[in-house]
Protein backbone atom coordinates (compact mmCIF):
# COMPACT_ATOMS: atom_id res chain seq x y z
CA UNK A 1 39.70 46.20 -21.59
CA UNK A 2 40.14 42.95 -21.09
CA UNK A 3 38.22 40.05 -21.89
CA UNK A 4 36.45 38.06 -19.14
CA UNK A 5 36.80 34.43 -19.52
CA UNK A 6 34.86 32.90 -16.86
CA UNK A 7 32.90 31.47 -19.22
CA UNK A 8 35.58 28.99 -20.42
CA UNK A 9 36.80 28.09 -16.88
CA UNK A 10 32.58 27.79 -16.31
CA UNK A 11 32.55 25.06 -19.26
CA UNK A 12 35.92 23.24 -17.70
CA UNK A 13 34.32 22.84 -14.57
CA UNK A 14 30.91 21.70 -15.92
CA UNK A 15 33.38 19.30 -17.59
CA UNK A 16 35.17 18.28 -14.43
CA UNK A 17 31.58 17.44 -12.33
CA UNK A 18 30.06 15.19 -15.55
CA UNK A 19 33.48 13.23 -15.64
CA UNK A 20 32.74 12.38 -11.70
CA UNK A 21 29.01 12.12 -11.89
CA UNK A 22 29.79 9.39 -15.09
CA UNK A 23 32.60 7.72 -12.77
CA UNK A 24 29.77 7.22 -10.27
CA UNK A 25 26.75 5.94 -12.72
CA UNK A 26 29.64 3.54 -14.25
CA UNK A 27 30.22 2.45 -10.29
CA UNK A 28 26.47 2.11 -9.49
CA UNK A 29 25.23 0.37 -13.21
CA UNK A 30 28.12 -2.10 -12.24
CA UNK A 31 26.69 -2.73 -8.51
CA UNK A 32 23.17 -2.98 -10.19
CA UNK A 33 24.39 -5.40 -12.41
CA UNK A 34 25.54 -7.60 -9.72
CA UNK A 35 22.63 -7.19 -7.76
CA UNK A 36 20.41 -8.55 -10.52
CA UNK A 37 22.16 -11.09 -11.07
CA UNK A 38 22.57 -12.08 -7.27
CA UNK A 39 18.74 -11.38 -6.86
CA UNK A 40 17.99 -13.76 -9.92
CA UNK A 41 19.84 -16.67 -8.39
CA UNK A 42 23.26 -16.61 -10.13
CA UNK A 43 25.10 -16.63 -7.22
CA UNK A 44 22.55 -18.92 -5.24
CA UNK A 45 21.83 -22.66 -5.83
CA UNK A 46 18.25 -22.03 -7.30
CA UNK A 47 18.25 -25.40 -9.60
CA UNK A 48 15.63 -23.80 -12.04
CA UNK A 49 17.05 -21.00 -12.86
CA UNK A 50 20.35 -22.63 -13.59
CA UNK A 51 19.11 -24.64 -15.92
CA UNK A 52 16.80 -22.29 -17.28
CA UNK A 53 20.31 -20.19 -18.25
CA UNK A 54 22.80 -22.74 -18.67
CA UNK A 55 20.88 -25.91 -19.42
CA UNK A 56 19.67 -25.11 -23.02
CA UNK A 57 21.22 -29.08 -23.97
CA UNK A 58 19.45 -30.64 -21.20
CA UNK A 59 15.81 -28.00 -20.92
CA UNK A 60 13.36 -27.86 -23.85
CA UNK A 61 10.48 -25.50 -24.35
CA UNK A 62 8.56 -26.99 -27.09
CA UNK A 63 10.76 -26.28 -29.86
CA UNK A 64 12.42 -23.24 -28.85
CA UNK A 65 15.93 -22.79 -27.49
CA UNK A 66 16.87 -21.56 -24.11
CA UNK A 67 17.85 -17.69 -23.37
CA UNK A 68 21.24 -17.00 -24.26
CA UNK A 69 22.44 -15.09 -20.73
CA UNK A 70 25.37 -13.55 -23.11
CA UNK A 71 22.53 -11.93 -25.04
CA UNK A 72 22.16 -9.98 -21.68
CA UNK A 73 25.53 -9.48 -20.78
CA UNK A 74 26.43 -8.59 -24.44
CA UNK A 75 23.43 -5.31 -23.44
CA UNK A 76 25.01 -4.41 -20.15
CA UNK A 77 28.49 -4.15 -21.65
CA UNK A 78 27.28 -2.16 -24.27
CA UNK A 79 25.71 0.34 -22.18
CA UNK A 80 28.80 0.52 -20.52
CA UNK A 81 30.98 1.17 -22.83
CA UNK A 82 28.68 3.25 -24.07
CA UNK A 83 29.58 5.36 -20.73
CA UNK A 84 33.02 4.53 -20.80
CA UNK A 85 33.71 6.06 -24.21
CA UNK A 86 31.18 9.09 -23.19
CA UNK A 87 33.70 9.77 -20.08
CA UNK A 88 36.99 9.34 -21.92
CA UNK A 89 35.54 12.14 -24.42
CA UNK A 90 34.69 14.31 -21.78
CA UNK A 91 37.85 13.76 -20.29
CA UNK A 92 40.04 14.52 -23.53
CA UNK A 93 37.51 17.89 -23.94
CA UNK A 94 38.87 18.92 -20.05
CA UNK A 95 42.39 18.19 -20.77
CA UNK A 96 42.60 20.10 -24.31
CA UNK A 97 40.27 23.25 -22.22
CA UNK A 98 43.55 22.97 -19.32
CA UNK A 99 45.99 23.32 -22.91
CA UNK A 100 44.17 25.87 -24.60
CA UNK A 101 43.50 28.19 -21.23
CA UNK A 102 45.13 31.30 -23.53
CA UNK A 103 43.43 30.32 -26.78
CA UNK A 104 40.22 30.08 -25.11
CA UNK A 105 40.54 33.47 -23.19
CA UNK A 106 40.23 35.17 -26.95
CA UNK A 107 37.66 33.56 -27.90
CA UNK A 108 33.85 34.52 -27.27
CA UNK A 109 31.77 31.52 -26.66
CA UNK A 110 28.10 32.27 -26.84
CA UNK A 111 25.45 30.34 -24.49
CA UNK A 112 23.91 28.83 -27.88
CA UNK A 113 27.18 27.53 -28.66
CA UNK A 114 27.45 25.95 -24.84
CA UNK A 115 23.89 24.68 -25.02
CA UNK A 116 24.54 22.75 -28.04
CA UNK A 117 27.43 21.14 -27.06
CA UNK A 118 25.87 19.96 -23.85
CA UNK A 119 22.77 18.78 -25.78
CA UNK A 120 25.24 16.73 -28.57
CA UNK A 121 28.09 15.68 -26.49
CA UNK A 122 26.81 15.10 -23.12
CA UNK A 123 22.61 15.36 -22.90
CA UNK A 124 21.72 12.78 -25.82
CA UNK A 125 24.83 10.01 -25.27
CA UNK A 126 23.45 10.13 -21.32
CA UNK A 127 19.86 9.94 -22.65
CA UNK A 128 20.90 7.41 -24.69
CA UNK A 129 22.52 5.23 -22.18
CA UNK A 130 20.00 5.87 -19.62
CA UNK A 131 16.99 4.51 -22.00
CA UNK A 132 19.26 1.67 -22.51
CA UNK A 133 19.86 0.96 -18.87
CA UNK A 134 16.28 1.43 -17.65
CA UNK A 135 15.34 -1.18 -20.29
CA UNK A 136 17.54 -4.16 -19.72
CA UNK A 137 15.16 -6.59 -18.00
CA UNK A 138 14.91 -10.39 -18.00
CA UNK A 139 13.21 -12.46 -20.95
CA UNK A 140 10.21 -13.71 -19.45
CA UNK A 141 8.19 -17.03 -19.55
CA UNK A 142 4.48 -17.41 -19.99
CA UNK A 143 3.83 -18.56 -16.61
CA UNK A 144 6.45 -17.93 -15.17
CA UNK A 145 5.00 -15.64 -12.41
CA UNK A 146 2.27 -17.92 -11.23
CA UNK A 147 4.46 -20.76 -11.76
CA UNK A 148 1.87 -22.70 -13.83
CA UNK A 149 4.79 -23.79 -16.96
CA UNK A 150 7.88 -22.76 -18.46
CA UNK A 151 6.46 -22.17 -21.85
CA UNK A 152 8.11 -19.81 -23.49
CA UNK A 153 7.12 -17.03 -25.58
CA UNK A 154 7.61 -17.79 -29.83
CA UNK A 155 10.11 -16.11 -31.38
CA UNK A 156 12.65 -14.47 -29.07
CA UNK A 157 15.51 -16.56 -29.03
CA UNK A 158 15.47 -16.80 -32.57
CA UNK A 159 17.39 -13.04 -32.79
CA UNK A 160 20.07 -11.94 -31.25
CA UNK A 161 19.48 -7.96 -31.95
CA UNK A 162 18.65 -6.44 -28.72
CA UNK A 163 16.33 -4.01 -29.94
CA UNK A 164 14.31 -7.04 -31.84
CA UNK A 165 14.03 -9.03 -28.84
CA UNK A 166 12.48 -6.30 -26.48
CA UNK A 167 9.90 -5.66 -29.66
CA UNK A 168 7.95 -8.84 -29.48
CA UNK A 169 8.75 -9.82 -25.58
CA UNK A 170 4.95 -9.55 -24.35
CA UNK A 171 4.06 -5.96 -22.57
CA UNK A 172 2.54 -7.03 -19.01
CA UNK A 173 0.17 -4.50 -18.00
CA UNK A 174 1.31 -2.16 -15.30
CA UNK A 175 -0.40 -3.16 -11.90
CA UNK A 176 -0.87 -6.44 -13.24
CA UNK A 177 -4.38 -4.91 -14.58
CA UNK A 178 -6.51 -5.88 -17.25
CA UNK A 179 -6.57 -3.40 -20.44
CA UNK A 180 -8.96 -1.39 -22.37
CA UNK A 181 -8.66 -4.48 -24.96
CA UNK A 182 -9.42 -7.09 -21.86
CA UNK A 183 -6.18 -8.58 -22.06
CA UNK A 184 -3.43 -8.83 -19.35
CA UNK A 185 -0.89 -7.89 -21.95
CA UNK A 186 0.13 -6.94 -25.07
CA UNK A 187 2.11 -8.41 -28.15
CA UNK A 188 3.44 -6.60 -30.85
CA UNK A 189 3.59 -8.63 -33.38
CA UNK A 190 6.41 -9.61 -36.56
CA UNK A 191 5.59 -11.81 -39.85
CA UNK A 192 6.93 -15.54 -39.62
CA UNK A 193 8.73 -14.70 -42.90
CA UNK A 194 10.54 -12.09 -40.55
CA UNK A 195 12.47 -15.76 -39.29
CA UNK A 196 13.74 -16.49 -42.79
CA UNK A 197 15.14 -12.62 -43.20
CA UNK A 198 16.83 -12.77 -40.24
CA UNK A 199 19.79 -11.23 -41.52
CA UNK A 200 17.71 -8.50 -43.33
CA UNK A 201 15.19 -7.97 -40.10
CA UNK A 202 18.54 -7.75 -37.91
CA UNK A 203 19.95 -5.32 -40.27
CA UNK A 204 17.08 -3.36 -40.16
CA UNK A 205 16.37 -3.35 -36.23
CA UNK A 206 20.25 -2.43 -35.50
CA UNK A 207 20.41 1.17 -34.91
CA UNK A 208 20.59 3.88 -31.74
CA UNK A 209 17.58 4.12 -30.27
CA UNK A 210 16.55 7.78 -30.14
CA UNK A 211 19.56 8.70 -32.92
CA UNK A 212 18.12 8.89 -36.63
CA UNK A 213 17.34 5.86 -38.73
CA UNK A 214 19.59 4.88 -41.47
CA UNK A 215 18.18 5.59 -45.03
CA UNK A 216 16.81 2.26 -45.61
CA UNK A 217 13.37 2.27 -46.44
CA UNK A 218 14.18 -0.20 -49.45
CA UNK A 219 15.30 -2.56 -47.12
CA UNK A 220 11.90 -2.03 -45.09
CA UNK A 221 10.23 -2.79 -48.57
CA UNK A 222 11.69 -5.73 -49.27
CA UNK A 223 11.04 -7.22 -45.98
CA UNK A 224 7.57 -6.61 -46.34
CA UNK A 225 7.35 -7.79 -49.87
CA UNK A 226 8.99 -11.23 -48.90
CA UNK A 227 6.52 -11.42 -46.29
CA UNK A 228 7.93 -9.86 -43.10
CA UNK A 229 4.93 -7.94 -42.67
CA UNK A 230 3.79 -6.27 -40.23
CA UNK A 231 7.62 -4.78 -39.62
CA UNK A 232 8.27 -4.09 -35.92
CA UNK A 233 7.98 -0.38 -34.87
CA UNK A 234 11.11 1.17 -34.76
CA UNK A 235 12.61 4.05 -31.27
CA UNK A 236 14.47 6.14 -34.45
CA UNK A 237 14.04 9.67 -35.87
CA UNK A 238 12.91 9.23 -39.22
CA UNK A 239 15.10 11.20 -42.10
CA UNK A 240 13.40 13.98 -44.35
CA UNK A 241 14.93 15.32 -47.65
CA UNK A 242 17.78 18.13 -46.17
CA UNK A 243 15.74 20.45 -48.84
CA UNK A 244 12.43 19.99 -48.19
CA UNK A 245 10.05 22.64 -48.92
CA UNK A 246 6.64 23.21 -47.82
CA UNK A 247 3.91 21.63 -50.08
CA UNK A 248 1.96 23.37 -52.37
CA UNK A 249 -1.84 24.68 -51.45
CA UNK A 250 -4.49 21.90 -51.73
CA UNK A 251 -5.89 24.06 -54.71
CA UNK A 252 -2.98 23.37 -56.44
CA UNK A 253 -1.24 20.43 -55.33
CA UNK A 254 -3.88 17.86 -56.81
CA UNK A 255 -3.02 18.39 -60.61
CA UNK A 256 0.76 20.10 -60.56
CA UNK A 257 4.18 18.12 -60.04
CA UNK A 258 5.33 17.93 -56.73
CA UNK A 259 9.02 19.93 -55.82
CA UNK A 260 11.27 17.40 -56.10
CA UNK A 261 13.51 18.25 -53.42
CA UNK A 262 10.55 17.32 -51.04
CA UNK A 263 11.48 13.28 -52.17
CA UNK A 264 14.65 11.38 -51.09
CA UNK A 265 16.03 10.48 -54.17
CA UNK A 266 19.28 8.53 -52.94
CA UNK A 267 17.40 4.82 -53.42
CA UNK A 268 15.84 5.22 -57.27
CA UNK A 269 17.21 5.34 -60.20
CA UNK A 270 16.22 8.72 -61.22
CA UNK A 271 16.69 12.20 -59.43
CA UNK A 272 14.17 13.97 -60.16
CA UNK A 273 10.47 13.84 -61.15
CA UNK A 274 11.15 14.98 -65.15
CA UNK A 275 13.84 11.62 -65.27
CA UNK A 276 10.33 9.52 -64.60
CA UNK A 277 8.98 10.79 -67.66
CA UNK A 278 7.49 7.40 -69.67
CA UNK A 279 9.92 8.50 -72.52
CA UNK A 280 13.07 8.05 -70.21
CA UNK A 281 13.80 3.56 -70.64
CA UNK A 282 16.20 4.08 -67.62
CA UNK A 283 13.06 5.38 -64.90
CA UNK A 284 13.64 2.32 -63.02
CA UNK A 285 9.47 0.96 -63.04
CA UNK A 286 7.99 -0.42 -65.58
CA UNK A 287 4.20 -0.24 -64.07
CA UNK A 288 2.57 2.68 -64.55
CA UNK A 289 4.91 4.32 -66.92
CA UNK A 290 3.11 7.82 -67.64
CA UNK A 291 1.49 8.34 -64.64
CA UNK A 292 4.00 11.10 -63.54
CA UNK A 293 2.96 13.30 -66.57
CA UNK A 294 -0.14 14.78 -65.07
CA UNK A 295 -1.49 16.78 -67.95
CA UNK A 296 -1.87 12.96 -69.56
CA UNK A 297 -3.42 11.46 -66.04
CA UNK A 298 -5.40 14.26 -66.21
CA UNK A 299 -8.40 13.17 -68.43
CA UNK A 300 -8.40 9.21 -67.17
CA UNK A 301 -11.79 8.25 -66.29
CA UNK A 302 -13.26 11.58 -67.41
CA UNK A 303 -12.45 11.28 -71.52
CA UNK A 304 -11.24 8.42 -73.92
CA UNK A 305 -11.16 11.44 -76.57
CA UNK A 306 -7.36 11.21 -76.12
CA UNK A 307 -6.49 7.34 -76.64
CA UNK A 308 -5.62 5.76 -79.88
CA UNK A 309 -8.58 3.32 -79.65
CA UNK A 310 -10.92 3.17 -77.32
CA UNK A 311 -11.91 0.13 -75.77
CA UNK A 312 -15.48 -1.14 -74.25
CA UNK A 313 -13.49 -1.95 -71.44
CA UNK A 314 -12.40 1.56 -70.40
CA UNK A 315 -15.03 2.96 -67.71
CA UNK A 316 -16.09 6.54 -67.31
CA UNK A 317 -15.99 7.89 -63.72
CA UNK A 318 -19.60 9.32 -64.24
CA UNK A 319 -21.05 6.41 -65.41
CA UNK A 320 -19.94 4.15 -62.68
CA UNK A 321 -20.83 6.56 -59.78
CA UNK A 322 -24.53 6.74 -61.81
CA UNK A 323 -25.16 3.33 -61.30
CA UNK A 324 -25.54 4.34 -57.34
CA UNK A 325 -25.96 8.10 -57.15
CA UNK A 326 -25.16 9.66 -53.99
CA UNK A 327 -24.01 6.31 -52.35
CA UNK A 328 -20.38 6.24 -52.86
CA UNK A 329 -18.60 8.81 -49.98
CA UNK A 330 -15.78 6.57 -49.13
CA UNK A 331 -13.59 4.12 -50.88
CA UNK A 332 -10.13 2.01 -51.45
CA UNK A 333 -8.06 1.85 -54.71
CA UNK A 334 -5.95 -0.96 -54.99
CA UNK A 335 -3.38 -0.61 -57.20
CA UNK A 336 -0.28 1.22 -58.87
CA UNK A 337 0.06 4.63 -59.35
CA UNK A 338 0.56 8.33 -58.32
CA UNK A 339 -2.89 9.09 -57.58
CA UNK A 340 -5.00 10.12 -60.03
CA UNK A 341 -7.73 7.88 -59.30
CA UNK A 342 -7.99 9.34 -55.72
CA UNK A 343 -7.73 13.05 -57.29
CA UNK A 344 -10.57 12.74 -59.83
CA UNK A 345 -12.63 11.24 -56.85
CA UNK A 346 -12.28 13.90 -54.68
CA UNK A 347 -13.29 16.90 -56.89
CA UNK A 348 -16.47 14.16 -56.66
CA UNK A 349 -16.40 14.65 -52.96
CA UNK A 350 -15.62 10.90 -52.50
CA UNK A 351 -12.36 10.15 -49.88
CA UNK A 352 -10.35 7.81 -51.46
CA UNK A 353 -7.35 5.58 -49.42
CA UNK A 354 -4.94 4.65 -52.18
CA UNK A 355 -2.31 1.65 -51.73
CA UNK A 356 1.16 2.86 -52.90
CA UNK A 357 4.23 0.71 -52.18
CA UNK A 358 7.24 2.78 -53.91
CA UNK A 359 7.76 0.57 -57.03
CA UNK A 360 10.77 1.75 -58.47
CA UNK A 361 9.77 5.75 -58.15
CA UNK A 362 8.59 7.97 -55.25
CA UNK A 363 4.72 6.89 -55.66
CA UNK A 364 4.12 7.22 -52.01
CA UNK A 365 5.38 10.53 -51.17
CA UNK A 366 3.52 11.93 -54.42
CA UNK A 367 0.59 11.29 -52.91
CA UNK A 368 0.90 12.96 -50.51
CA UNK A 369 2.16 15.81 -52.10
CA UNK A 370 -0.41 16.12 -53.92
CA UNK A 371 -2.83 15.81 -50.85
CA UNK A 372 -3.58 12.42 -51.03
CA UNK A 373 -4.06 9.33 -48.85
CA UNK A 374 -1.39 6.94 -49.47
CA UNK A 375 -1.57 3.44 -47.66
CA UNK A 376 1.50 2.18 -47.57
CA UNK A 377 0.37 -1.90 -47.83
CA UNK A 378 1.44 -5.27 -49.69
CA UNK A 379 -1.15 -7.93 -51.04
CA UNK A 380 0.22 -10.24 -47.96
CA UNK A 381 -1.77 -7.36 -45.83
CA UNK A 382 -5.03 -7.91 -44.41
CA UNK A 383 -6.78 -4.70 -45.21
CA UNK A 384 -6.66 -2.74 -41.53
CA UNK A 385 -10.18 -1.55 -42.20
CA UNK A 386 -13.75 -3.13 -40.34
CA UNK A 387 -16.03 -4.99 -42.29
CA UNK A 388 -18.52 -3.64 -43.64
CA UNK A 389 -17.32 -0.57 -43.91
CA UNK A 390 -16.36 0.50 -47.67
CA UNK A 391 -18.45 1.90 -50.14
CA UNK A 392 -16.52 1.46 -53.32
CA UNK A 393 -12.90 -0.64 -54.05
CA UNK A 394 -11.41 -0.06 -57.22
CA UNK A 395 -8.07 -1.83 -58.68
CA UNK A 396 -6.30 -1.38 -61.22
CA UNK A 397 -2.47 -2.51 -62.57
CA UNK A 398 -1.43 -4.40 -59.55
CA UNK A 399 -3.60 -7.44 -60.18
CA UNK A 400 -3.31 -8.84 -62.84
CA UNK A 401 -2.89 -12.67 -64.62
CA UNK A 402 0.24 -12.78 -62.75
CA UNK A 403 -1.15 -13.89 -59.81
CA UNK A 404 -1.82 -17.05 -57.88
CA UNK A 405 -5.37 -17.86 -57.90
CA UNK A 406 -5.32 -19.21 -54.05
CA UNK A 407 -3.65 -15.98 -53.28
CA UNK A 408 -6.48 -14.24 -55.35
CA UNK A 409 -9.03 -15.70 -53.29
CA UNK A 410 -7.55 -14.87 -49.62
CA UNK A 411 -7.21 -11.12 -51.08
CA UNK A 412 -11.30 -11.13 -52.98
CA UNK A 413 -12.40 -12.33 -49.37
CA UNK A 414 -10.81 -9.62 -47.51
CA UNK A 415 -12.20 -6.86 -50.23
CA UNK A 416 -15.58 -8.59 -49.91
CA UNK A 417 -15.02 -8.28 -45.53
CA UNK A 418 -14.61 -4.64 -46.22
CA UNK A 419 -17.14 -3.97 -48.98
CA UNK A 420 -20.52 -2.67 -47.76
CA UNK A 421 -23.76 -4.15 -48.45
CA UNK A 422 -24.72 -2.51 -51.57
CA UNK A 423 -20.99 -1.44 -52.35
CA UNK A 424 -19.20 -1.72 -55.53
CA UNK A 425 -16.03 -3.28 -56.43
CA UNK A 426 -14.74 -1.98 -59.55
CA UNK A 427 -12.25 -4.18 -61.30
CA UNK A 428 -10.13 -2.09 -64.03
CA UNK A 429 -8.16 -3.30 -67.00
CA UNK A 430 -8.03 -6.59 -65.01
CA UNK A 431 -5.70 -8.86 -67.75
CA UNK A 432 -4.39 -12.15 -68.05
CA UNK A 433 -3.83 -14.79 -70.55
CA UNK A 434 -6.64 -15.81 -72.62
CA UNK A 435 -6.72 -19.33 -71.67
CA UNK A 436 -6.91 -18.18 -67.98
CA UNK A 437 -9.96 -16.29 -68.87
CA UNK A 438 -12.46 -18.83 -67.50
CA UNK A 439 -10.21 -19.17 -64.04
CA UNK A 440 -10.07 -15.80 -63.35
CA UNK A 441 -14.57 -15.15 -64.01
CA UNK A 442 -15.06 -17.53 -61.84
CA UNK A 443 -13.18 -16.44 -58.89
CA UNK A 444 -14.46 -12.39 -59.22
CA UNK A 445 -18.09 -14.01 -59.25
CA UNK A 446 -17.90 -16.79 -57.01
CA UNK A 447 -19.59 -14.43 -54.60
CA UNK A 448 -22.70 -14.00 -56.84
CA UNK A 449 -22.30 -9.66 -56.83
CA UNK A 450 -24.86 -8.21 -59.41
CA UNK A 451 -23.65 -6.81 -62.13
CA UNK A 452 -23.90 -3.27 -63.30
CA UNK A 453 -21.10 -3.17 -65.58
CA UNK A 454 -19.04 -6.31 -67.50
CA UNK A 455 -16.52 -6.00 -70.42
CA UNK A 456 -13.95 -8.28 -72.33
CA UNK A 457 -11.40 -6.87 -75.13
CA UNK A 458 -8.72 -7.95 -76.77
CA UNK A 459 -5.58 -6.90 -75.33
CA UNK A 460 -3.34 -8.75 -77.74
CA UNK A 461 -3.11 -12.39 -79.55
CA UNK A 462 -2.73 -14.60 -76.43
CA UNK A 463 -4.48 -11.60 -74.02
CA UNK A 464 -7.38 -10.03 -73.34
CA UNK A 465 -8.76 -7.39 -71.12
CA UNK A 466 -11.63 -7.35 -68.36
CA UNK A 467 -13.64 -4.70 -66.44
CA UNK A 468 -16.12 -5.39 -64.32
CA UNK A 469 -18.27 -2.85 -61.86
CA UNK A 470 -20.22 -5.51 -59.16
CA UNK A 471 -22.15 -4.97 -56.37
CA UNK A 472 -22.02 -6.61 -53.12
CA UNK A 473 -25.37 -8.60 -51.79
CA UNK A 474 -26.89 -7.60 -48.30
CA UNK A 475 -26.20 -10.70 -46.87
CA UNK A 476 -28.34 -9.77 -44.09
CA UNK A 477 -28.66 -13.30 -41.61
């Protein structure tokens, strides 16, 4: 019996009515095109507006530069051709159905198979162009609705990246209402340093919106590092390892090795979670160097029974939580590593946020493997936490003598914002050069904490260690 192949004369007519419906959306985003322009005064002698578009030599806005009206038309022929290259596709798939009737009458093409290609081919590229379209709009002035000034909003003229641009361009409330926040809109904000990575923040912000991001969460890192921080929000589909595998049981996760192939390995040095081993010179980190081997992590803060030498500056978890029992439920460590800190706090019942930029190894995503909080932060970060609201901030391996004392200061005020009257800030292994020693007291007790806990050691010749456990005043006005 033969075959039926309706199906495949189905899918060339399905083809036939997209290729006319895209001729007409080409015809009617080219006529809308026009009319914004016509309706904005192009074609009109509004004086103004000219010179707001073309007068960039002869108009200033307090430093700023004029809107580029190429920037625009540079969007609206992308869309377009966007379409255009969408509708010669299509057309090439009709043409090569009208060649292959015979082929296609022996083969079976199942409604997945259909539904897929419509969804990849035709569905997403439309989606796609249609987000596009429906978000080409006019830069705006401050002021420029009520006509009070032409001051113009910072920033936006100094990218050219579309999808930049339309980040940090003020949200007007819909309704021109006033928000839950009391404001009449809303600004999403960029670092200043973003300005001086322009290349790298351009890079970064040039991508499909809806399509999946680019692998480049190093580049995100760096940008944040060098102070482009916060990063603008991104309209891309994050990638996931192609592998990934679901995590193991929270009664197991917190002391075992996460699966590797749960980690995107394509930006380290190493592969896989045994190349981080502290015995391997070619890990690619140098902080933290055993803190994947969790039978070692396992008995920090709980024994020194294991260490060479134990120092007076090496705390025990029990004796610092002793010093205000029952009082510490919630906390922040600042610092390097994969977690262990968090982990021995929680069989404590005490919720620990942990900082983890990925230095060189996957520190973030073993945290949360393991079933931990990771807060993915730099030091140039004000802490997105209330004040008053911490019970206990404990750091360890990230500062360190290194640092710029001013720097220092900015980040001890924001800890001491955060800190709770009565809460503790533990500083750990805290070491620098001897010489710097007297520096470095001053600035952790410049805010006159009371000591519960405060030890020096020798690290080496020129270094020595300190650990401190302090606790904040009331304060109360």
């Amino acid at each position: 019996m033969r075959r039926p192949c309706f199906p495949k004369f189905r899918l060339g007519r399905i083809m036939g009515f997209l290729q006319v419906v895209l001729g007409g959306l080409v015809i009617i985003v080219g006529s809308m095109s026009l009319f914004k322009f016509y309706s904005a005064g192009f074609f009109l002698h509004n004086e103004d507006i000219c010179r707001h578009f073309y007068g960039a030599k002869d108009v200033s806005y307090e430093g700023f530069e004029s809107f580029d009206v190429q920037a625009l038309t540079a969007r609206v022929e992308e869309v377009l051709d966007k379409m255009e290259s969408l509708q010669v596709k299509l057309e090439s798939t009709v043409k090569d159905l009208e060649k292959n009737k015979d082929l296609l009458a022996k083969t079976n093409i199942s409604g997945p198979q259909y539904k897929k290609f419509l969804e990849e081919e035709v569905i997403q590229p439309l989606y796609r162009a249609h987000i596009g379209l429906r978000q080409i709009r006019l830069p705006k002035m401050e002021g420029i609705r009520n006509g009070t000034s032409w001051k113009e909003e910072p920033l936006i003229n100094s990218f050219v990246i579309e999808e930049i641009r339309k980040y940090i361009t003020p949200k007007e409330n819909r309704n021109e209402k006033v928000n839950v926040y009391g404001a009449e809109r809303l600004y999403n904000t960029i670092g200043h340093s973003c300005v001086l990575m322009k290349k790298e923040l351009e890079e970064y912000m040039n991508y499909d919106v809806g399509s999946y991001c680019k692998d480049d969460w190093n580049l995100a890192q760096k940008l944040m590092i060098n102070g482009c921080d916060p990063l603008p929000r991104r309209r891309c589909l994050t990638r996931a390892s192609k592998l990934y595998q679901k995590p193991y049981p929270i009664n197991e996760s917190l002391w075992k090795l996460p699966d590797g192939r749960n980690v995107r390995w394509s930006n380290y040095q190493c592969r896989n979670f045994q190349c981080l081993s502290s015995e391997n010179p070619k890990r690619g980190f140098s902080k933290c160097t055993g803190c994947f081997e969790l039978e070692k992590e396992k008995v920090r803060w709980v024994t020194n029974s294991t260490t060479a030498t134990t120092l007076p500056v090496d705390f025990l978890l029990k004796d610092v939580l002793a010093t205000k029992p029952g009082e510490i439920r919630i906390g922040l460590d600042f610092g390097i590593g994969t977690g262990t800190f968090a982990a021995r706090m929680r069989e404590q019942n005490v919720t620990i946020i942990s900082t983890a930029l990925n230095l060189g190894a996957p520190f973030s995503e073993t945290f949360a493997l393991r079933g931990l909080i990771p807060l993915y932060v730099t030091l140039n970060h004000r802490l997105p936490f209330f004040d008053n609201t911490m019970d206990l901030i404990h750091t360890t391996g990230l500062i360190d003598g290194w640092i710029d004392l001013q720097l220092l200061d900015f980040i001890l005020f924001d800890w001491d914002r955060v800190l709770r009257p009565g809460g503790l800030l533990w500083l750990d292994r805290f070491f620098c050069n001897r010489k710097d020693l007297d520096d470095y007291t001053y600035m952790f007790l410049q805010f006159r904490y009371k000591k519960h806990k405060w030890a020096i050691a020798a690290k080496s010749k020129d270094q020595v260690f300190l650990s401190a456990v302090l606790e904040k005043p009331p304060r109360s006005l």
